[in-house]
Protein backbone atom coordinates (compact mmCIF):
# COMPACT_ATOMS: atom_id res chain seq x y z
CA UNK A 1 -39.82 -6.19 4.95
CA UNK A 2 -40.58 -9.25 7.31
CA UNK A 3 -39.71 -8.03 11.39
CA UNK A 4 -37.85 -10.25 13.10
CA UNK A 5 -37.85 -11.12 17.09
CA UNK A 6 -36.62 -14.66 17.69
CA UNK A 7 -34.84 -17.40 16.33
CA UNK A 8 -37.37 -20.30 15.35
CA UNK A 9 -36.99 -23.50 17.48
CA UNK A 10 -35.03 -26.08 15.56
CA UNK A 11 -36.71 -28.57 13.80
CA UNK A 12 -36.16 -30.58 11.06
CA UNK A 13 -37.63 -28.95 8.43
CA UNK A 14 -37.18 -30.25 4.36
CA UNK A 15 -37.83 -26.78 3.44
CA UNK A 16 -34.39 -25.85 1.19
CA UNK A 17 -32.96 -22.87 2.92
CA UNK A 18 -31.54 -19.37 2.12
CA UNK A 19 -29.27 -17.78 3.89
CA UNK A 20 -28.72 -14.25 5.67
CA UNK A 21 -25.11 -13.36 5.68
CA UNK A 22 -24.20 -11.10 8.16
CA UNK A 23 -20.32 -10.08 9.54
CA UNK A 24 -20.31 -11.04 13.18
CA UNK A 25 -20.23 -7.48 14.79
CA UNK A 26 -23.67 -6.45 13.24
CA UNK A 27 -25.15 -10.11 14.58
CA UNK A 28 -24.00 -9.49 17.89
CA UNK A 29 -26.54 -6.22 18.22
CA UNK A 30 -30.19 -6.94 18.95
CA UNK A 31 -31.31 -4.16 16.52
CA UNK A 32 -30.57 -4.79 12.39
CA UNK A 33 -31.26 -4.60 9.13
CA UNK A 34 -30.39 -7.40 6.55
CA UNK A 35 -31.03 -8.63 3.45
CA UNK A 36 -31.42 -12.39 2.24
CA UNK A 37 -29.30 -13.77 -1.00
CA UNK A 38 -33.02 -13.81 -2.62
CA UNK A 39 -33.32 -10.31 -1.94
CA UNK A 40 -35.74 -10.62 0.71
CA UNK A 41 -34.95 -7.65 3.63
CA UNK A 42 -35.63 -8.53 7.27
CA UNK A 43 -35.66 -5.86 10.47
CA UNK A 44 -34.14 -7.65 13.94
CA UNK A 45 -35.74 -6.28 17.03
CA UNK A 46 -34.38 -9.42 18.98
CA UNK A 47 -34.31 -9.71 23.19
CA UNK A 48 -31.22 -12.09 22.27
CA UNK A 49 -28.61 -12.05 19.52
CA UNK A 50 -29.11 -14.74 16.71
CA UNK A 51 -26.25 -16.46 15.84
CA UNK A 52 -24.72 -18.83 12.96
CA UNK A 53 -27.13 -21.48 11.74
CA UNK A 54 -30.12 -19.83 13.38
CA UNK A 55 -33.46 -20.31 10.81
CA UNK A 56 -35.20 -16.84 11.76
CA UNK A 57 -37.84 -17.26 9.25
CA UNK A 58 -39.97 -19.64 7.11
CA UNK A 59 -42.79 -19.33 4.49
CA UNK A 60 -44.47 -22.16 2.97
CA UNK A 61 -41.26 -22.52 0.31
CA UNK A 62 -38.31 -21.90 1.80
CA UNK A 63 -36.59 -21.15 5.61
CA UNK A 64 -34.00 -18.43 5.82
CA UNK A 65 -30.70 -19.24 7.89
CA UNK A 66 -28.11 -16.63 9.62
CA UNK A 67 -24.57 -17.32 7.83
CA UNK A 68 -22.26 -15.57 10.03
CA UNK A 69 -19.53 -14.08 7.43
CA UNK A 70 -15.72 -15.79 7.72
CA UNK A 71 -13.19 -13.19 9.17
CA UNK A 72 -9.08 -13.48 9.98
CA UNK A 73 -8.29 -15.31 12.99
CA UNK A 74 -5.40 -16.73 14.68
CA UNK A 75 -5.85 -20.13 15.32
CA UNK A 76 -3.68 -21.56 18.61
CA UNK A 77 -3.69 -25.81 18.97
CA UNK A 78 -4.67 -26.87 21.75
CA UNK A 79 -1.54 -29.25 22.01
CA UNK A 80 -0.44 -27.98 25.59
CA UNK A 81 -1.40 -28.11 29.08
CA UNK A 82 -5.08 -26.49 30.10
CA UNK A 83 -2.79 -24.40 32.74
CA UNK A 84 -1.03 -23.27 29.50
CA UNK A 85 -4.03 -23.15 27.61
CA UNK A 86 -5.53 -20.66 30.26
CA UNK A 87 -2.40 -18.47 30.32
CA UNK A 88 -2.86 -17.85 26.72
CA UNK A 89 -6.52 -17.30 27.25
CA UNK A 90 -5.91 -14.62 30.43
CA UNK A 91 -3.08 -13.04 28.08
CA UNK A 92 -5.10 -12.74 25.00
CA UNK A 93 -7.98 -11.54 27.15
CA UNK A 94 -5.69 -9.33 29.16
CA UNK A 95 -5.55 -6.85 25.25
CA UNK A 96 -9.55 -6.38 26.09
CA UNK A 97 -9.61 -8.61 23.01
CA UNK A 98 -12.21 -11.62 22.61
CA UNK A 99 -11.48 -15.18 22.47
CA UNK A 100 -12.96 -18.75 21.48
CA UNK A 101 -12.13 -21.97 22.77
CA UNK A 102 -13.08 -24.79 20.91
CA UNK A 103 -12.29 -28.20 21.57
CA UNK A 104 -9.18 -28.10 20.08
CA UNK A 105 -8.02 -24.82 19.13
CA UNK A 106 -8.23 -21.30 20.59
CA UNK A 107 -8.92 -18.49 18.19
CA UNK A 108 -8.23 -14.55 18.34
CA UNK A 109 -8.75 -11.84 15.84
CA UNK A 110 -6.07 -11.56 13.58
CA UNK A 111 -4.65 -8.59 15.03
CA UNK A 112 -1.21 -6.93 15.26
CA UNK A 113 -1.24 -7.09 18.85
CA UNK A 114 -2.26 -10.82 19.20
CA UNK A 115 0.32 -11.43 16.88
CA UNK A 116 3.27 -9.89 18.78
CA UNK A 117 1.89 -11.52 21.84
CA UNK A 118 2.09 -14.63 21.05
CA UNK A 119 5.41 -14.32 19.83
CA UNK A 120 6.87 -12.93 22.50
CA UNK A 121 5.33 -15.84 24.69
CA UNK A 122 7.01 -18.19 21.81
CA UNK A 123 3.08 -19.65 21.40
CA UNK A 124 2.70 -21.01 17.53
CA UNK A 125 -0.27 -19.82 15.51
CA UNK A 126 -1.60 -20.13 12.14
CA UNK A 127 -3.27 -17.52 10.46
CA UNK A 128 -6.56 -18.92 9.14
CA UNK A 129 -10.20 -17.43 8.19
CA UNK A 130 -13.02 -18.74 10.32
CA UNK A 131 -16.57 -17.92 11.81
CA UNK A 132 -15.49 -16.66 15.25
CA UNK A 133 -17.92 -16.76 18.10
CA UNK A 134 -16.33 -15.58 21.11
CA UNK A 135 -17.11 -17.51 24.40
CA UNK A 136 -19.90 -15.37 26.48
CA UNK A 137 -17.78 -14.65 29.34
CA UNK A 138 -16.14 -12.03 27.58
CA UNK A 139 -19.08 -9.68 27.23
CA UNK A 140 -20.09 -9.89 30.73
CA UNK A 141 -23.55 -11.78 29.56
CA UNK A 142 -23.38 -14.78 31.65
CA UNK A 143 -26.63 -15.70 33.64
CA UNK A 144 -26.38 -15.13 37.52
CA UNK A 145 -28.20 -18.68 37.74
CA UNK A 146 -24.70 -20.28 36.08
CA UNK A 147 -22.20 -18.36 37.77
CA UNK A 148 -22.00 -21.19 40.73
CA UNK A 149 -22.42 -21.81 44.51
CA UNK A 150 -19.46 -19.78 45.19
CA UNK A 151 -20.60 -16.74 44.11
CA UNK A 152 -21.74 -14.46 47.05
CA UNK A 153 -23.57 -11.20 46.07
């Protein structure tokens, strides 16, 4: 079993790739266990999470690449004013649930509760299945270097 600590730096390697997937939960911890679609097993002592697309490892053949696993979301357009847009963000947020904003779409975990929230704020979803990667406010993780001139201690 191959220990892992880091991501590699990108690069673009020629090397075909195999992937590690892994359900987002487990690739938020620092310490894991996984195994490769080859087989291969890897150990994750990381100081930061991976996350999808990361290449964690490479021999002379092949690189292997983190595959965060599909899961149900709700998927929100973003075809609505960013005051609205931020409403539906504090609500969401509001459940102690996690959220991502992409460009444009927001997307929650497909949960009972997000559901009947959104309905009773009349806000139309879709239920879809895609990588989620919350934004890394929610987790309290953000650097004190980006939290902004404004920000007394």
């Amino acid at each position: 079993m191959e220990l892992i600590s880091a991501a590699l730096a990108p690069s673009d390697s020629p090397l075909p790739g195999i992937v590690l997937p892994v359900e987002r939960q487990k690739l938020a911890k620092r310490i894991w266990r996984g195994t490769a679609t080859d087989g291969m097993e890897f150990g994750f002592e990381l100081s930061v999470p991976l996350k999808h697309g990361d290449v964690f490892f490479k021999s002379e053949t092949t690189r292997y690449i983190i595959e965060q696993i599909a899961e149900p979301v709700v998927e929100i357009a973003l075809e609505m004013t960013p005051s609205a847009a931020a409403g539906i963000g504090w609500a969401i947020g509001n459940l102690h649930l996690e959220l991502s904003a992409e460009a444009s779409r927001l997307l929650a975990p497909d949960e009972p509760a997000v559901r009947q929230l959104l309905a009773r704020l009349k806000v139309p979803y879709s239920p879809t299945i895609a990588i989620f990667s919350p934004g890394r406010f929610v987790r309290g993780n953000l650097p004190a270097n980006e939290l902004g001139s404004s920000h007394k201690h």
